[in-house]
N, C-alpha and C. Protein backbone atom coordinates (compact mmCIF):
# COMPACT_ATOMS: atom_id res chain seq x y z
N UNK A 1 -15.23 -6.59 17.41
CA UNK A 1 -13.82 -6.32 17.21
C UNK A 1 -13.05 -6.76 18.45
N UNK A 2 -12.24 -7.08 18.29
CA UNK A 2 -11.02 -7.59 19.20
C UNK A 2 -9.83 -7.42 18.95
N UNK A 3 -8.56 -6.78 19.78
CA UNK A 3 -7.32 -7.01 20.05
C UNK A 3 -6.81 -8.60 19.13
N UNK A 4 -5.82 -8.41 18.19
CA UNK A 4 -5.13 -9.20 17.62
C UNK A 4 -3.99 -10.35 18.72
N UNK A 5 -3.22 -9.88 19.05
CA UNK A 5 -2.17 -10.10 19.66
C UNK A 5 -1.89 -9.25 20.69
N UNK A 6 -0.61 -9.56 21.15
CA UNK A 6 0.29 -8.81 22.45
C UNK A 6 -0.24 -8.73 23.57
N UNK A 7 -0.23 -7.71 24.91
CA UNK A 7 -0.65 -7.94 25.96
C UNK A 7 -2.52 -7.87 26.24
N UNK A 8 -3.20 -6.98 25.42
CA UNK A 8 -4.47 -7.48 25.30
C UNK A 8 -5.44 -8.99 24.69
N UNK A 9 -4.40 -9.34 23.96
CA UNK A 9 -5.02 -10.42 22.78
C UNK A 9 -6.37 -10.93 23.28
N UNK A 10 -7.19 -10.66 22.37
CA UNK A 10 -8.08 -11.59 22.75
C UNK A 10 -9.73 -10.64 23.03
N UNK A 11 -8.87 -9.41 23.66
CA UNK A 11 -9.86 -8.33 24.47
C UNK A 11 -10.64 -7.55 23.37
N UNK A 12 -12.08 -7.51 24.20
CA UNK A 12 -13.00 -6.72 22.99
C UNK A 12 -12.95 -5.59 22.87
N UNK A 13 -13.15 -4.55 21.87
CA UNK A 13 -13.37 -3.28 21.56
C UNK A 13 -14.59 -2.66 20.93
N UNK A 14 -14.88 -1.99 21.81
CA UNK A 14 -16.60 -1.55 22.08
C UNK A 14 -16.05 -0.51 20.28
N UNK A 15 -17.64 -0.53 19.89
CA UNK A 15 -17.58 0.00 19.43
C UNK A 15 -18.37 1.18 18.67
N UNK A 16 -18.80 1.71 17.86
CA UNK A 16 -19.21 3.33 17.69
C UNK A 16 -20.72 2.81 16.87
N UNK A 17 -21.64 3.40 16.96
CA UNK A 17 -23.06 3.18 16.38
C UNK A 17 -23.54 4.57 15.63
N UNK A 18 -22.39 4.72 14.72
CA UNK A 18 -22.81 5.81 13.87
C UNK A 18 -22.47 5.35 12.48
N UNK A 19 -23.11 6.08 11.16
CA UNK A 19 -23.49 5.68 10.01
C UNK A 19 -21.87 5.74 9.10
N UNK A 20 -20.84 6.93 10.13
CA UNK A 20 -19.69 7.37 9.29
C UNK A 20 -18.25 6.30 9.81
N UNK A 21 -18.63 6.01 10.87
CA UNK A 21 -17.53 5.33 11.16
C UNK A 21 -17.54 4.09 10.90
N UNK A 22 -16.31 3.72 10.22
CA UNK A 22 -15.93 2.09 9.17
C UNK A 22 -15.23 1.46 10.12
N UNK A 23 -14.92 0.67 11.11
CA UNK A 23 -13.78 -0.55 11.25
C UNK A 23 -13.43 -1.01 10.77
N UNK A 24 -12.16 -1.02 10.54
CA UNK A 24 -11.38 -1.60 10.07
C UNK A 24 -11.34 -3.61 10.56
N UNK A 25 -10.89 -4.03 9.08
CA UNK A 25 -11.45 -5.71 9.49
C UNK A 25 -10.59 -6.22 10.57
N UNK A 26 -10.64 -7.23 11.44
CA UNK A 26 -9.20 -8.17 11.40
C UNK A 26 -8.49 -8.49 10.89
N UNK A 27 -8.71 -9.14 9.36
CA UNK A 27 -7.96 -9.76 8.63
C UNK A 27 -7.11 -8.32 8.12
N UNK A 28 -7.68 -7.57 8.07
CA UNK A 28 -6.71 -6.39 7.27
C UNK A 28 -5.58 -5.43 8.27
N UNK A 29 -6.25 -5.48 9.62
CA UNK A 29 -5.86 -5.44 10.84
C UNK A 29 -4.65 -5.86 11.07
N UNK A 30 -4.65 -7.18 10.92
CA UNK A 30 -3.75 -8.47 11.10
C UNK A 30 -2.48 -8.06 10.40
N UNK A 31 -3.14 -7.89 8.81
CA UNK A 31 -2.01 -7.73 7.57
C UNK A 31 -1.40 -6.57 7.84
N UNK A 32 -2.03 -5.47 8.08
CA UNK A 32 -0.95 -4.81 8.67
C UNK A 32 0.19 -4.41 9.80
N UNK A 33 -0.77 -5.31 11.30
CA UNK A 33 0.51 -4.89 11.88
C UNK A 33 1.34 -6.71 11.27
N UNK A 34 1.22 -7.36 10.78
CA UNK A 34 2.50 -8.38 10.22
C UNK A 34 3.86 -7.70 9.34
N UNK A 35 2.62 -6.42 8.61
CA UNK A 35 3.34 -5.92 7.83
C UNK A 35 4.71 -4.65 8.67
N UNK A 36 4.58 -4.40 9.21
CA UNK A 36 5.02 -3.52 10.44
C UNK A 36 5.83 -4.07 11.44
N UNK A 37 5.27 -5.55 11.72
CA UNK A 37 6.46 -6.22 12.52
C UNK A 37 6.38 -6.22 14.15
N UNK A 38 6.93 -7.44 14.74
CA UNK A 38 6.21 -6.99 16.14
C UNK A 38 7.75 -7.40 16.69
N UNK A 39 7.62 -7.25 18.02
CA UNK A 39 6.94 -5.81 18.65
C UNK A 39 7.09 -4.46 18.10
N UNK A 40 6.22 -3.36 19.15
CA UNK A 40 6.23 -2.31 18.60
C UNK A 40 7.11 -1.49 19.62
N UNK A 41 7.73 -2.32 20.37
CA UNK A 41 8.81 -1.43 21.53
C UNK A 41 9.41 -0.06 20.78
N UNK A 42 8.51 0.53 21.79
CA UNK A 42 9.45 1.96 21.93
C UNK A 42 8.94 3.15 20.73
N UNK A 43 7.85 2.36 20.05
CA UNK A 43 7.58 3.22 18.76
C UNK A 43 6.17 4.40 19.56
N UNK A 44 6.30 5.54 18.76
CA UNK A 44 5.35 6.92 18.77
C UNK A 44 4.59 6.61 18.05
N UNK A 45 3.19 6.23 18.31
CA UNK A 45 1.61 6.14 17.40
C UNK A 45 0.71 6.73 17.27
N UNK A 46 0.44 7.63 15.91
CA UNK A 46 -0.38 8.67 15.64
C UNK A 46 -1.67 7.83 15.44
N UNK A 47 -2.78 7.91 15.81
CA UNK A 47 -4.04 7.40 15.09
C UNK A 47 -4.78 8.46 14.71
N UNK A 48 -4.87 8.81 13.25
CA UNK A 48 -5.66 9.94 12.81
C UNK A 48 -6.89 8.88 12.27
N UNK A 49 -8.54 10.24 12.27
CA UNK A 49 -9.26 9.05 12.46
C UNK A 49 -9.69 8.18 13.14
N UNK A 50 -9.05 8.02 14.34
CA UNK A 50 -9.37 7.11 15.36
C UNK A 50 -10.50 6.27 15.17
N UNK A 51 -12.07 6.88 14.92
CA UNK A 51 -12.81 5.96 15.11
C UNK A 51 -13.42 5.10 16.61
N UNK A 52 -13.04 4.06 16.73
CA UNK A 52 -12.74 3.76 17.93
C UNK A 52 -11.65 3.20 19.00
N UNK A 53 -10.57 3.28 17.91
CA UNK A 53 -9.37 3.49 18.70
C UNK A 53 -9.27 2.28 18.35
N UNK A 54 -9.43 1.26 17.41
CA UNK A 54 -8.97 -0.37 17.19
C UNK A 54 -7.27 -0.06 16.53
N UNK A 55 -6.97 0.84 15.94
CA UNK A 55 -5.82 0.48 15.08
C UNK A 55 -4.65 0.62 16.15
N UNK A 56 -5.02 1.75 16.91
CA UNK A 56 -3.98 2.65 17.87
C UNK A 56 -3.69 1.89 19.11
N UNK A 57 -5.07 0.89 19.56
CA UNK A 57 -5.15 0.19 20.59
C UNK A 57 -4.57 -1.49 19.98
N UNK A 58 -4.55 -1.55 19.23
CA UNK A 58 -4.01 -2.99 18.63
C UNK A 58 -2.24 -2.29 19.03
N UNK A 59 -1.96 -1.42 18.66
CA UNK A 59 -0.12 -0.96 18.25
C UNK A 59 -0.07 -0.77 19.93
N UNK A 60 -0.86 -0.16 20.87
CA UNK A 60 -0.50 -0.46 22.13
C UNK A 60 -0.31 -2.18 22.58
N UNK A 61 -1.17 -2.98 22.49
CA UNK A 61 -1.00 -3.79 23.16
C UNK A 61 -0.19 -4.72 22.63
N UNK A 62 0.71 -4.52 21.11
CA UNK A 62 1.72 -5.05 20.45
C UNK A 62 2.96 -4.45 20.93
N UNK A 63 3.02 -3.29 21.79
CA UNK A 63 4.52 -2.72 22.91
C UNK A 63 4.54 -1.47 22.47
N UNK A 64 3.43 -0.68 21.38
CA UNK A 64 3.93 0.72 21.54
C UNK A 64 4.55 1.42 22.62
N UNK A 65 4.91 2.65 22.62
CA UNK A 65 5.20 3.07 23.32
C UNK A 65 4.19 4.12 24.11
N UNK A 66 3.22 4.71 23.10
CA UNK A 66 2.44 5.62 23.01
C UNK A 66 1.78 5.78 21.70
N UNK A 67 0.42 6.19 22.09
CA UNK A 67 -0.43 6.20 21.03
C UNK A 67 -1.69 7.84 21.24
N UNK A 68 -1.23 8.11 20.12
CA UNK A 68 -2.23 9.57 20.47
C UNK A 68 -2.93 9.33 19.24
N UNK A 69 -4.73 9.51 19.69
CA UNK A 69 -5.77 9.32 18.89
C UNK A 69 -6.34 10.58 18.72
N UNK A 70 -6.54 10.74 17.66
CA UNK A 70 -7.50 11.89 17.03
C UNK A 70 -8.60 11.43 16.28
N UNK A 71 -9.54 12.15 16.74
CA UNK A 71 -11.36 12.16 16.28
C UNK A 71 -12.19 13.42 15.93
N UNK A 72 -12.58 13.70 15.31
CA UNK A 72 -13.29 14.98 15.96
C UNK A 72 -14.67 14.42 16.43
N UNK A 73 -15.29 13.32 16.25
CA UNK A 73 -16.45 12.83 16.30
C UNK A 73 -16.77 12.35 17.88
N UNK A 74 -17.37 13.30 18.15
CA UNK A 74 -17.83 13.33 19.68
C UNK A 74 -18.43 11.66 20.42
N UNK A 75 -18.75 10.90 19.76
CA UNK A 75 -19.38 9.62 20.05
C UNK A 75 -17.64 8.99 19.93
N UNK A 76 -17.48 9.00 18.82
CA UNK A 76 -15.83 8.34 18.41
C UNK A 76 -14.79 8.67 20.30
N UNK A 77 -14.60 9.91 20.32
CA UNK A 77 -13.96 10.53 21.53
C UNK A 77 -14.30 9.36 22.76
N UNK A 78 -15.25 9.13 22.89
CA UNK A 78 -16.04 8.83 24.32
C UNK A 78 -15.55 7.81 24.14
N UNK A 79 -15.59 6.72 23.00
CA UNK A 79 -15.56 5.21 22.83
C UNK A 79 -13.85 5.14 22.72
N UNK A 80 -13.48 5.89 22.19
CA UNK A 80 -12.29 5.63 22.48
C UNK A 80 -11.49 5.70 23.66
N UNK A 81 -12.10 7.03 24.53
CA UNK A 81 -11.57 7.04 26.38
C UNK A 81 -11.70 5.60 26.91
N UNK A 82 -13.07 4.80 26.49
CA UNK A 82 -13.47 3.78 27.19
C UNK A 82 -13.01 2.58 26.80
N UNK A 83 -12.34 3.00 25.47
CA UNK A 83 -12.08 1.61 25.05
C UNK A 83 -10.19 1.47 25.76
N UNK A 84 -9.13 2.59 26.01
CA UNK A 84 -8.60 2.86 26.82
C UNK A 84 -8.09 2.27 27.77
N UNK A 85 -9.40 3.08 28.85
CA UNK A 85 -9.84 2.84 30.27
C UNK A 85 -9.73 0.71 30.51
N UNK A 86 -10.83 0.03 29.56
CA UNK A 86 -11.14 -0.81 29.76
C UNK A 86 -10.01 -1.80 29.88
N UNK A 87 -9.21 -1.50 28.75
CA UNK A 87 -7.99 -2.09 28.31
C UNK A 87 -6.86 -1.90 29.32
N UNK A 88 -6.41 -0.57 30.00
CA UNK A 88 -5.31 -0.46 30.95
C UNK A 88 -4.42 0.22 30.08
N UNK A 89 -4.70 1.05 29.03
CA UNK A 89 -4.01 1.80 28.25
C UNK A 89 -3.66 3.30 28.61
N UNK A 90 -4.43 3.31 29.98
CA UNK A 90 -4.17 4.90 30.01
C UNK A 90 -3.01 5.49 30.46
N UNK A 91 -2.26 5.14 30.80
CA UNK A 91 -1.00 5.85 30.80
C UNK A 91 0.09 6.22 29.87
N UNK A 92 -0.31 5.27 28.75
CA UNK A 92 0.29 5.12 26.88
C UNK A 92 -0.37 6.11 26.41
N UNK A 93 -1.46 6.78 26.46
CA UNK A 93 -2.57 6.52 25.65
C UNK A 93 -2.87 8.58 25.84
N UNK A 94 -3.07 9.29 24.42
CA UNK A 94 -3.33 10.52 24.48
C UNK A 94 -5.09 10.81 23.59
N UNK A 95 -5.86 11.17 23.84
CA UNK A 95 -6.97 11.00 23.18
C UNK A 95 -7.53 12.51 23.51
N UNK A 96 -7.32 13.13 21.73
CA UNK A 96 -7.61 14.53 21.30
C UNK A 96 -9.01 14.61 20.62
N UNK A 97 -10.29 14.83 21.02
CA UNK A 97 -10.98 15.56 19.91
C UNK A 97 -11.17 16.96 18.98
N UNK A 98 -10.40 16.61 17.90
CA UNK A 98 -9.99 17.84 17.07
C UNK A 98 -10.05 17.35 15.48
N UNK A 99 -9.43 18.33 14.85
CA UNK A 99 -9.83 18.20 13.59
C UNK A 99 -8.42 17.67 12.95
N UNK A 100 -8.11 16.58 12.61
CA UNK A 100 -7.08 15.96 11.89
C UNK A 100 -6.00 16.74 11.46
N UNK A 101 -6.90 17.76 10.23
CA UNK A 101 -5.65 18.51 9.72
C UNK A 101 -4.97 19.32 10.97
N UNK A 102 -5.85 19.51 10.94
CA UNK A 102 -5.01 20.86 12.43
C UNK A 102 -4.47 20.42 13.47
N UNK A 103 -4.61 19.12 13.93
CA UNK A 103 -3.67 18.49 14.59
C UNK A 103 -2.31 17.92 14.23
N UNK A 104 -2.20 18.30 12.83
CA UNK A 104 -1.02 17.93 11.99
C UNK A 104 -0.31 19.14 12.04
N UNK A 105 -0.78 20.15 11.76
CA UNK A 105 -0.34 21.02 11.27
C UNK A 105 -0.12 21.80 12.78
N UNK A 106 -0.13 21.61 14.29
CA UNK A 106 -0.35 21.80 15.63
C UNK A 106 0.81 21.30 15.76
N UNK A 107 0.89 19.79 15.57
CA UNK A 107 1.64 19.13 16.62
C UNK A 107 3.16 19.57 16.48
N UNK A 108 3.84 19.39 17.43
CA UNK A 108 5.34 19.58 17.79
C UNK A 108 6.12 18.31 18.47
N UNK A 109 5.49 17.20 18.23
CA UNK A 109 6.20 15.90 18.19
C UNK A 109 6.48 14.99 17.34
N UNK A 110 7.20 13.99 17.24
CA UNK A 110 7.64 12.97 16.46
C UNK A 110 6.99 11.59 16.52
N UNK A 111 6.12 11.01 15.49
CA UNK A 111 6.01 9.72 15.72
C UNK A 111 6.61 8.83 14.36
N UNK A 112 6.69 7.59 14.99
CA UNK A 112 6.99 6.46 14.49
C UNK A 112 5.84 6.03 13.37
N UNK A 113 4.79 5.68 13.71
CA UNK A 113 4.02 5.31 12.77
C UNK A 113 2.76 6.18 13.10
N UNK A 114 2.46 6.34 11.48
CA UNK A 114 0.99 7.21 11.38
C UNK A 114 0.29 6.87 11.35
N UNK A 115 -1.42 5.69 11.52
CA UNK A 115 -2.10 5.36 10.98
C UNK A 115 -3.29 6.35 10.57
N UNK A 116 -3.79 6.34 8.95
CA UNK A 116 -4.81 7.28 8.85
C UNK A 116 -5.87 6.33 8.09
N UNK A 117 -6.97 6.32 8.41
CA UNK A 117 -8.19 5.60 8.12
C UNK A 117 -9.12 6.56 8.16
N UNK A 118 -9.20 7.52 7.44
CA UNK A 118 -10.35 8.44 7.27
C UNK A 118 -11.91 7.91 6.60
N UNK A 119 -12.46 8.71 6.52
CA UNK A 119 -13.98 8.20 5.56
C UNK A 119 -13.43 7.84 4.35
N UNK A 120 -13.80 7.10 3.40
CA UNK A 120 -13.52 6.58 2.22
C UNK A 120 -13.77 7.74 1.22
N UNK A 121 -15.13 8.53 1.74
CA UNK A 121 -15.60 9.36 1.03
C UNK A 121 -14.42 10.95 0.87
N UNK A 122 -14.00 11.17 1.90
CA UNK A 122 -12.97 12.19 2.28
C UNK A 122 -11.84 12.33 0.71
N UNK A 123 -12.16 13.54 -0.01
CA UNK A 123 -11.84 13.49 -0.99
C UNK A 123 -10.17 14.62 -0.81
N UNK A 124 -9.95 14.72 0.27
CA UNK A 124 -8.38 15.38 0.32
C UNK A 124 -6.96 14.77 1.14
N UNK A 125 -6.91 13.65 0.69
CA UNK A 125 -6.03 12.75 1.81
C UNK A 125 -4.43 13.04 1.55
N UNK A 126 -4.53 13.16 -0.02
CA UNK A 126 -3.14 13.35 -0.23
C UNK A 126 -3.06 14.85 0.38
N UNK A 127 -3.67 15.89 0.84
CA UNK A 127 -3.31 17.09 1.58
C UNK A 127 -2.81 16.50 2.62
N UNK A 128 -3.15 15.28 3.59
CA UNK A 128 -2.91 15.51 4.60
C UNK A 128 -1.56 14.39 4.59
N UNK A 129 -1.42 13.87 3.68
CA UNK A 129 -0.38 13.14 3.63
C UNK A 129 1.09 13.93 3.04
N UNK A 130 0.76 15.10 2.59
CA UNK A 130 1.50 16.15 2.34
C UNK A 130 2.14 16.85 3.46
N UNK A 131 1.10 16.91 4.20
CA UNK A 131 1.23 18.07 5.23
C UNK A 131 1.89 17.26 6.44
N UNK A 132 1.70 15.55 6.62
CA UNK A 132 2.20 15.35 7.75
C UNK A 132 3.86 15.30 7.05
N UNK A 133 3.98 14.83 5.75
CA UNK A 133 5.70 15.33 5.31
C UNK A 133 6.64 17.07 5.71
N UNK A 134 5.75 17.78 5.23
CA UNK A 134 5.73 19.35 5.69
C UNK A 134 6.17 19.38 6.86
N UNK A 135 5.34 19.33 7.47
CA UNK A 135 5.13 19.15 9.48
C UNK A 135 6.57 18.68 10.01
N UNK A 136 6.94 17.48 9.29
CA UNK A 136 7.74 16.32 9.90
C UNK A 136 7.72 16.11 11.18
N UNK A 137 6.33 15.60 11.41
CA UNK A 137 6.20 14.93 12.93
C UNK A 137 6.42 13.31 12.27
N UNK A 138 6.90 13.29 11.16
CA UNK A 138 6.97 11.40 10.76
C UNK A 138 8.44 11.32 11.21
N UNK A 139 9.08 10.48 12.07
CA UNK A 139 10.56 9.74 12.43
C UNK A 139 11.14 10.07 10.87
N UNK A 140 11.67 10.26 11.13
CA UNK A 140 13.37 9.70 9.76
C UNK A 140 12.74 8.11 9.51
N UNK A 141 12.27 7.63 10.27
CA UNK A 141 12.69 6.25 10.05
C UNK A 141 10.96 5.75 10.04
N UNK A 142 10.45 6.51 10.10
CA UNK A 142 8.80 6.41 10.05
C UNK A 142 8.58 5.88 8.75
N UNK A 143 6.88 5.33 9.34
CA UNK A 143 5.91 5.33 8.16
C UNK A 143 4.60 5.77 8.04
N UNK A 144 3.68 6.18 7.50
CA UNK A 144 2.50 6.36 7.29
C UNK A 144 1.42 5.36 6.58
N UNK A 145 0.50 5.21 7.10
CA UNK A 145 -0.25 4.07 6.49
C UNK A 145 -1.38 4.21 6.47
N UNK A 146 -2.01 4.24 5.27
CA UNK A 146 -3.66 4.90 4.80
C UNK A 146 -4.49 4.06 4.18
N UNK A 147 -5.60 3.43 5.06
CA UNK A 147 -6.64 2.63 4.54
C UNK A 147 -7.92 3.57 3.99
N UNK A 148 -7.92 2.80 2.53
CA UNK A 148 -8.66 3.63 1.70
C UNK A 148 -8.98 2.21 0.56
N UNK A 149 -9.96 2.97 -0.35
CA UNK A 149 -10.86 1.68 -1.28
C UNK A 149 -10.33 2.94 -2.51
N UNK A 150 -10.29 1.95 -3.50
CA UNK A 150 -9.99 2.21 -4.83
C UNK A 150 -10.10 3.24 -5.40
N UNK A 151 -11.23 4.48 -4.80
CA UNK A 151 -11.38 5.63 -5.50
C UNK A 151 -10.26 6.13 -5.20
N UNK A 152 -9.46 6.03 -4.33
CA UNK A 152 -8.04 7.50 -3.69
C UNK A 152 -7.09 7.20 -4.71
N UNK A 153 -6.52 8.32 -5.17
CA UNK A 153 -5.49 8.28 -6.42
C UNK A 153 -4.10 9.30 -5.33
N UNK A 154 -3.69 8.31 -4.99
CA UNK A 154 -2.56 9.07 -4.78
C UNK A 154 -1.53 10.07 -5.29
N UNK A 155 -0.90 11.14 -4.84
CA UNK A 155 -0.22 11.93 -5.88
C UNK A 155 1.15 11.38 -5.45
N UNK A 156 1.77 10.57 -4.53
CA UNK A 156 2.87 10.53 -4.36
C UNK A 156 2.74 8.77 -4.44
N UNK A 157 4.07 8.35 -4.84
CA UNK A 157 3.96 7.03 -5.17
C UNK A 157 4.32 6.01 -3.40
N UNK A 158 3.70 5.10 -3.04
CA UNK A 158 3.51 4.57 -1.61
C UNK A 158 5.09 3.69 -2.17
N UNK A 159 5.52 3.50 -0.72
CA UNK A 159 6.60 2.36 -1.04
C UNK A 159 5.80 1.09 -0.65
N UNK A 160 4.58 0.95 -0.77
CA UNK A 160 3.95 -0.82 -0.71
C UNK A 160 2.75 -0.56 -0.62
N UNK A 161 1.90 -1.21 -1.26
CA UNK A 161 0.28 -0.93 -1.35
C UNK A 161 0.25 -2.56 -1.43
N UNK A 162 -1.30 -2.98 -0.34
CA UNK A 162 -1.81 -4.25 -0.16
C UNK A 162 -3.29 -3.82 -0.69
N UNK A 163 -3.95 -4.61 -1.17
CA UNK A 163 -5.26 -5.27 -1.29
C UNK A 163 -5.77 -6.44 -0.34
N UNK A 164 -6.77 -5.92 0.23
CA UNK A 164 -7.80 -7.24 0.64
C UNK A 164 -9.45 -6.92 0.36
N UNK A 165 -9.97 -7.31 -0.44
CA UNK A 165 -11.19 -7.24 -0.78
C UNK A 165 -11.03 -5.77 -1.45
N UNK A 166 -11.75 -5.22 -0.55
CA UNK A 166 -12.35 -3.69 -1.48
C UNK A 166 -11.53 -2.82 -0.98
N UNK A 167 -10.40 -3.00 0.43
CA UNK A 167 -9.90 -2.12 1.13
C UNK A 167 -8.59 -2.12 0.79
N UNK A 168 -7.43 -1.54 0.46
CA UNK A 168 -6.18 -1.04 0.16
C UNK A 168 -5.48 -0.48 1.83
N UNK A 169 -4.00 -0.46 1.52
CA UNK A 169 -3.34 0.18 2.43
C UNK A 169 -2.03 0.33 1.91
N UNK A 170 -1.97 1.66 1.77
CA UNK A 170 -0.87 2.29 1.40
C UNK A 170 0.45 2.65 2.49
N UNK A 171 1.34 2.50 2.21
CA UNK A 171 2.59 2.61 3.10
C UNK A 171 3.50 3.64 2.62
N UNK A 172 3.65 4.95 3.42
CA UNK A 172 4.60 6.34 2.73
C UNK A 172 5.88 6.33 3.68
N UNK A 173 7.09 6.37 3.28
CA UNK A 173 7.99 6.85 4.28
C UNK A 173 8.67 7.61 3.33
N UNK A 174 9.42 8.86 3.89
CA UNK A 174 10.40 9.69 3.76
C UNK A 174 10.70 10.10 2.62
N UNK A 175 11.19 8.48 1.77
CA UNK A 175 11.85 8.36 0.52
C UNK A 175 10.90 8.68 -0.51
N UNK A 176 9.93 8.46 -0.11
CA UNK A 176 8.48 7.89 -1.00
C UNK A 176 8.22 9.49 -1.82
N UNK A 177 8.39 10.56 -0.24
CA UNK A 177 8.06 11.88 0.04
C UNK A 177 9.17 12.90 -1.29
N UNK A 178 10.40 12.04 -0.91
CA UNK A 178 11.64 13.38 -1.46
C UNK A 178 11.70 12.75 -2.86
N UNK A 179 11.43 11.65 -3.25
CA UNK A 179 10.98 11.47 -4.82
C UNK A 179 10.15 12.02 -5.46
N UNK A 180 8.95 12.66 -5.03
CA UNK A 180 7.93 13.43 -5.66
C UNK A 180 8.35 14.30 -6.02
């Protein structure tokens, strides 16, 4: 894995040697931050899921502003400090090991974009896509964006869903929320 663009481009991202954690591709990588738009000056970046910090660390080195990663997965945690560290992200850069929901349902800040890439298998997403509406740690002007494969049936309708191969990504903002 590697940094797409912006001030890392190019740079590798170590990554996790466990059976649960998925990376996310490049190419799908790519499609989304195109889809999102660059730069990312000045924007608040949730990475739920983290993993190893590729989605959160791509939106840093595209001009986030800040990026706070959540894992609960103790191997995930470590690789993500290091992947960080390696990069020159640490002063952007907030890295929680905790439990997703409860970091939703915790937090008392505002971000710009959400990324959530949970297990595929994780059969309660629309809870947490509920709950970060509830919460409203999403901007007014936010979005949320959830990579998931064909089994997830959303209960709220996305304002843009992509396909690439087997993997989907759903896009929620605000509007998406007060239509349901």
């Amino acid at each position: 894995m590697r940094i797409i663009a912006g001030t890392a481009k190019g740079r590798r991202v170590n990554s996790v040697k466990n059976d649960h954690t998925r990376p996310t591709s490049d190419r799908v990588k790519e499609a989304l931050f195109n889809i999102l738009g660059y730069p990312l000056n000045s924007f608040k970046v949730l990475d739920l899921f983290a993993g190893t910090g590729n989605l959160g660390l791509e939106a840093l080195s595209r001009g986030a502003q800040k990026t706070v990663f959540v894992d609960l997965d103790h191997e995930c945690y470590q690789v993500i400090k290091k992947n960080i560290a390696d990069l020159g992200f640490k002063q952007k850069s907030v890295v929680l090991k905790k439990d997703c929901l409860q970091f939703i349902k915790d937090a008392n800040e505002e971000f710009d974009i959400i990324l959530m890439d949970p297990p595929y298998n994780i059969s309660n997403i629309n809870e947490y896509i509920y709950e970060i509406f509830n919460s409203k740690i999403l901007s007014e002007e936010g979005v949320i964006v959830v990579e998931h494969d064909n089994s997830f049936k959303s209960e709220i309708e996305p304002s843009d869903k992509r396909k690439y191969g087997q993997t989907y990504l759903s896009f929620y903002k605000w509007l998406d929320y007060k239509g349901a």
